[in-house]
Protein backbone atom coordinates (compact mmCIF):
# COMPACT_ATOMS: atom_id res chain seq x y z
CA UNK A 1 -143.13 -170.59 -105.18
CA UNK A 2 -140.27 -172.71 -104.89
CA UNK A 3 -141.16 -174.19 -101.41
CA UNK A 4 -144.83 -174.56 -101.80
CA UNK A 5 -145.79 -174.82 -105.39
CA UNK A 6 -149.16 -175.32 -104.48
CA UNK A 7 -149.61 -172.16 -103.39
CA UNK A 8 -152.21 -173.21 -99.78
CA UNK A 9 -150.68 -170.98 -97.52
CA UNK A 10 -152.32 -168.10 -96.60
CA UNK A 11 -149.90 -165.08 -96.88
CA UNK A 12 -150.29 -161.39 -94.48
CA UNK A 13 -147.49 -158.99 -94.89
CA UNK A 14 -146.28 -157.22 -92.43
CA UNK A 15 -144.57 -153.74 -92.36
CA UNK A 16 -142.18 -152.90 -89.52
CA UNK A 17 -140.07 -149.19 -89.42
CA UNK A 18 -137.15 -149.85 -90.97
CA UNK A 19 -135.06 -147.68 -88.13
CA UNK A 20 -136.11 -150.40 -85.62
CA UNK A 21 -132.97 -152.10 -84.01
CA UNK A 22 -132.18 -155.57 -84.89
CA UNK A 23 -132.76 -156.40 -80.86
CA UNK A 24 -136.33 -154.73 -80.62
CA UNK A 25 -137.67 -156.74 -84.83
CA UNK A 26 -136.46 -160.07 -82.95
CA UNK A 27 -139.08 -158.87 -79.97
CA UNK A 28 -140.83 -158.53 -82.56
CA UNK A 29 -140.80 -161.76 -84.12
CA UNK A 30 -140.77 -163.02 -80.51
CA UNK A 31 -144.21 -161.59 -80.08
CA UNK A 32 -145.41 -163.73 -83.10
CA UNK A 33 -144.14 -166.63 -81.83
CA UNK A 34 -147.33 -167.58 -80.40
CA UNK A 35 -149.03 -167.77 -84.06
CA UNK A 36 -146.41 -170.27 -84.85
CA UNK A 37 -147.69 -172.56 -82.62
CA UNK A 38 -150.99 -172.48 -84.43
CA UNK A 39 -149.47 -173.69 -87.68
CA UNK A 40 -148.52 -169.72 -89.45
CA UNK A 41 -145.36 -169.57 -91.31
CA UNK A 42 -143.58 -166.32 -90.31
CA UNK A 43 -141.72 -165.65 -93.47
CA UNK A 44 -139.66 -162.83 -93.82
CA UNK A 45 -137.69 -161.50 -97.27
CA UNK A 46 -134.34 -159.50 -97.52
CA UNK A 47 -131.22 -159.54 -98.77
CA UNK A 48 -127.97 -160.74 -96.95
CA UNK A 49 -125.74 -158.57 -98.38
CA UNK A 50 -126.98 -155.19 -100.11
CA UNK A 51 -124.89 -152.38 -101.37
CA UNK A 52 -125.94 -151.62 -104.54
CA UNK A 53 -123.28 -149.00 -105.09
CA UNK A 54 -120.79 -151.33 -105.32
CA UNK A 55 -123.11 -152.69 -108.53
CA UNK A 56 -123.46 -149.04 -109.68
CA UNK A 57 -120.01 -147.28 -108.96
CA UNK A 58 -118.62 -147.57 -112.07
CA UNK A 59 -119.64 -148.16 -115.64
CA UNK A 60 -119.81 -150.91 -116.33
CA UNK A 61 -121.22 -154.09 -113.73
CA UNK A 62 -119.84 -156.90 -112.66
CA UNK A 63 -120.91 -160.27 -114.72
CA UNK A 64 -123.90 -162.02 -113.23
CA UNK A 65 -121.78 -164.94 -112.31
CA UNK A 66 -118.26 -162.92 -111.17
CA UNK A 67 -116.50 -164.41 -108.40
CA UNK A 68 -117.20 -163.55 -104.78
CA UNK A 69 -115.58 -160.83 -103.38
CA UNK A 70 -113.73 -161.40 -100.40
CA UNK A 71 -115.47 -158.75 -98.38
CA UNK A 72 -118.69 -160.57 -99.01
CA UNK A 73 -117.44 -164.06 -98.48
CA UNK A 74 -115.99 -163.07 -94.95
CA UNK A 75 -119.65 -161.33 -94.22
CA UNK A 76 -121.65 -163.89 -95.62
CA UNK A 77 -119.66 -166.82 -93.48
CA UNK A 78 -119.73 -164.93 -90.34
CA UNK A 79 -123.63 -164.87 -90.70
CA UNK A 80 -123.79 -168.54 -91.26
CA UNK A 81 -121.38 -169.30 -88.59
CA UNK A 82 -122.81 -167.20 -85.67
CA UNK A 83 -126.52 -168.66 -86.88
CA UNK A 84 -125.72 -172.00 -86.67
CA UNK A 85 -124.17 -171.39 -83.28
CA UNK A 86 -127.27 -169.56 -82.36
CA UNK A 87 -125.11 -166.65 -81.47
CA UNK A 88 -127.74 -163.91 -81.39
CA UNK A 89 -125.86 -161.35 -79.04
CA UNK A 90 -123.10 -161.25 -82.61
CA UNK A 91 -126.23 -161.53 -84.45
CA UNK A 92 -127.74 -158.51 -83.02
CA UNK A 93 -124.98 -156.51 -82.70
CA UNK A 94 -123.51 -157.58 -86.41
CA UNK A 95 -122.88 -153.74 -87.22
CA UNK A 96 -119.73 -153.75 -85.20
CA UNK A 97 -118.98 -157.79 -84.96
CA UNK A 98 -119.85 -159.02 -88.37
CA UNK A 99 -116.44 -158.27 -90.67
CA UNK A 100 -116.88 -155.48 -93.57
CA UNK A 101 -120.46 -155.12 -92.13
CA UNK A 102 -121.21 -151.56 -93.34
CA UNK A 103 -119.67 -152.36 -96.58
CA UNK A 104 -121.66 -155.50 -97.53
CA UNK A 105 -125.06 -153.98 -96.17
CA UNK A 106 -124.54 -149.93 -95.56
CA UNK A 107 -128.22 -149.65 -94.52
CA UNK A 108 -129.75 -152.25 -92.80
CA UNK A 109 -133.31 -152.02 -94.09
CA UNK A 110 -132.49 -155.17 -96.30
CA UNK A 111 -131.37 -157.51 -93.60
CA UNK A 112 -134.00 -156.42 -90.59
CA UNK A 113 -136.65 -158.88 -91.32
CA UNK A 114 -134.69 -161.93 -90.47
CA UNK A 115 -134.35 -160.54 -87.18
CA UNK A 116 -138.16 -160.92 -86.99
CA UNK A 117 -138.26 -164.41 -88.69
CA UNK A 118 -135.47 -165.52 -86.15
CA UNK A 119 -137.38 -164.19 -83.16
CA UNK A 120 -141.02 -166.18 -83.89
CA UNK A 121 -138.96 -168.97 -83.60
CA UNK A 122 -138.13 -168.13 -79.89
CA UNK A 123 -135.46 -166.79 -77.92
CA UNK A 124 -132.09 -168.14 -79.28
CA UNK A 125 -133.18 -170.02 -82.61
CA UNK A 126 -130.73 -171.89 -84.64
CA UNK A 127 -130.32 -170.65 -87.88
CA UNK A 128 -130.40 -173.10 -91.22
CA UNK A 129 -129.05 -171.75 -94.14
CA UNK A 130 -131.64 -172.97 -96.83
CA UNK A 131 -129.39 -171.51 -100.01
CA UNK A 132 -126.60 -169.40 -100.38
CA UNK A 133 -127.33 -167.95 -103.85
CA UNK A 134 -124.80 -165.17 -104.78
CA UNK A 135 -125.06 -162.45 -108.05
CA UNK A 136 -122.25 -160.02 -109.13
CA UNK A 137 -120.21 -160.95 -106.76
CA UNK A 138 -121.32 -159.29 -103.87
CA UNK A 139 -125.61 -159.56 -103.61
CA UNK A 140 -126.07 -162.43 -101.42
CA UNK A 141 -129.33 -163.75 -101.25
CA UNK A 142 -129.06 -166.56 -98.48
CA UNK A 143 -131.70 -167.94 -96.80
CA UNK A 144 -132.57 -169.02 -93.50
CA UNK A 145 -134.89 -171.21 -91.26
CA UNK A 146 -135.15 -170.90 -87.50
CA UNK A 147 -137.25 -173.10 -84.83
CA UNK A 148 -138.01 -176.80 -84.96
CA UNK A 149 -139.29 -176.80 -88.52
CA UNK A 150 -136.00 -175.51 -89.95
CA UNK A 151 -134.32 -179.10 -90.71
CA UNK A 152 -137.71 -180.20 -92.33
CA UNK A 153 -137.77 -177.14 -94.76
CA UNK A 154 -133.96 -177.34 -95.38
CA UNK A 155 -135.11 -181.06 -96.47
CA UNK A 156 -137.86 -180.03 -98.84
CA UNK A 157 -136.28 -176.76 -100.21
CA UNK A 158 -132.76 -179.54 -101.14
CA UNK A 159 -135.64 -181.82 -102.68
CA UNK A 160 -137.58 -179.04 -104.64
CA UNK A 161 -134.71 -176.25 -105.68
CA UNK A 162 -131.67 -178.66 -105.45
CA UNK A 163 -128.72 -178.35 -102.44
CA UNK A 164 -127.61 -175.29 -101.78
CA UNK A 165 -125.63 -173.35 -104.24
CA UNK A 166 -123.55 -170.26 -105.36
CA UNK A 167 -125.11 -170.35 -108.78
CA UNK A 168 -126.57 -166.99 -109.51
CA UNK A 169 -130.39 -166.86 -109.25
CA UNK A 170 -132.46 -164.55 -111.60
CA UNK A 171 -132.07 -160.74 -110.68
């Protein structure tokens, strides 16, 4: 709603077993590449970083706007680091590359479908982060563009939601 208010783009979800590997969702996405060509959006919606237990662990939350925790920070920059380098043999193997990776995202469920997004965008995409929204802490909610679009809908994302932030976004 944020990127096209005007709601004209057709939208088909897709399901995809969660168990898949991130290597065989970017095949995946790779497959769809072709209907990217024809002017579809391959969108795909997760979370960056996702343990809810750290949320839930004790009683009482941490404040929609706390500070980053280190753990996530570290997690969060290697992402944007190894995307913009179009690093995808880190990318797919983040589980043992990516620092304090089964802390930040224990299952990966949450993080799969940018594997897909990435791979309709071709074989070794560049990734744009888009925002870099943050909540309690430790729930990243970044977002990313891949393929020759990307810089255009960094552009119009910056003109529509404002530049990237850390400010929390509505849970």
């Amino acid at each position: 709603r944020f990127v096209w208010p005007e709601a004209d783009i057709p939208v088909l979800p897709l399901a995809f077993p969660p168990d898949l590997s991130p290597a065989k969702l970017m095949a995946l996405g790779q497959a769809l590449a072709p209907l990217t060509r024809q002017g579809v959006l391959v969108y795909a919606t997760g979370s960056l970083t996702h343990n809810l237990r750290m949320l839930f662990a004790s009683a009482q939350r941490p404040a929609l706007d706390a500070p980053e925790i280190p753990q996530s920070a570290a997690f969060r920059q290697w992402f944007a680091d190894r995307g913009a380098a179009a690093d995808w043999p880190a990318l797919l193997d983040y589980r043992r590359q990516a620092p304090h990776a089964a802390l930040m995202h224990p299952t990966d469920e949450h993080l799969l479908p940018l594997y897909v997004a990435a791979g309709a965008a071709g074989a070794s995409p560049q990734a744009v982060r888009l925002n870099d929204s943050l909540t309690y802490g430790c729930l990243g909610m970044d977002a990313y563009a891949f393929g020759d679009a990307a810089p255009a809908l960094a552009q119009r994302v910056a003109a529509t939601a404002g530049p990237a932030s850390t400010t929390p976004s509505p849970a």
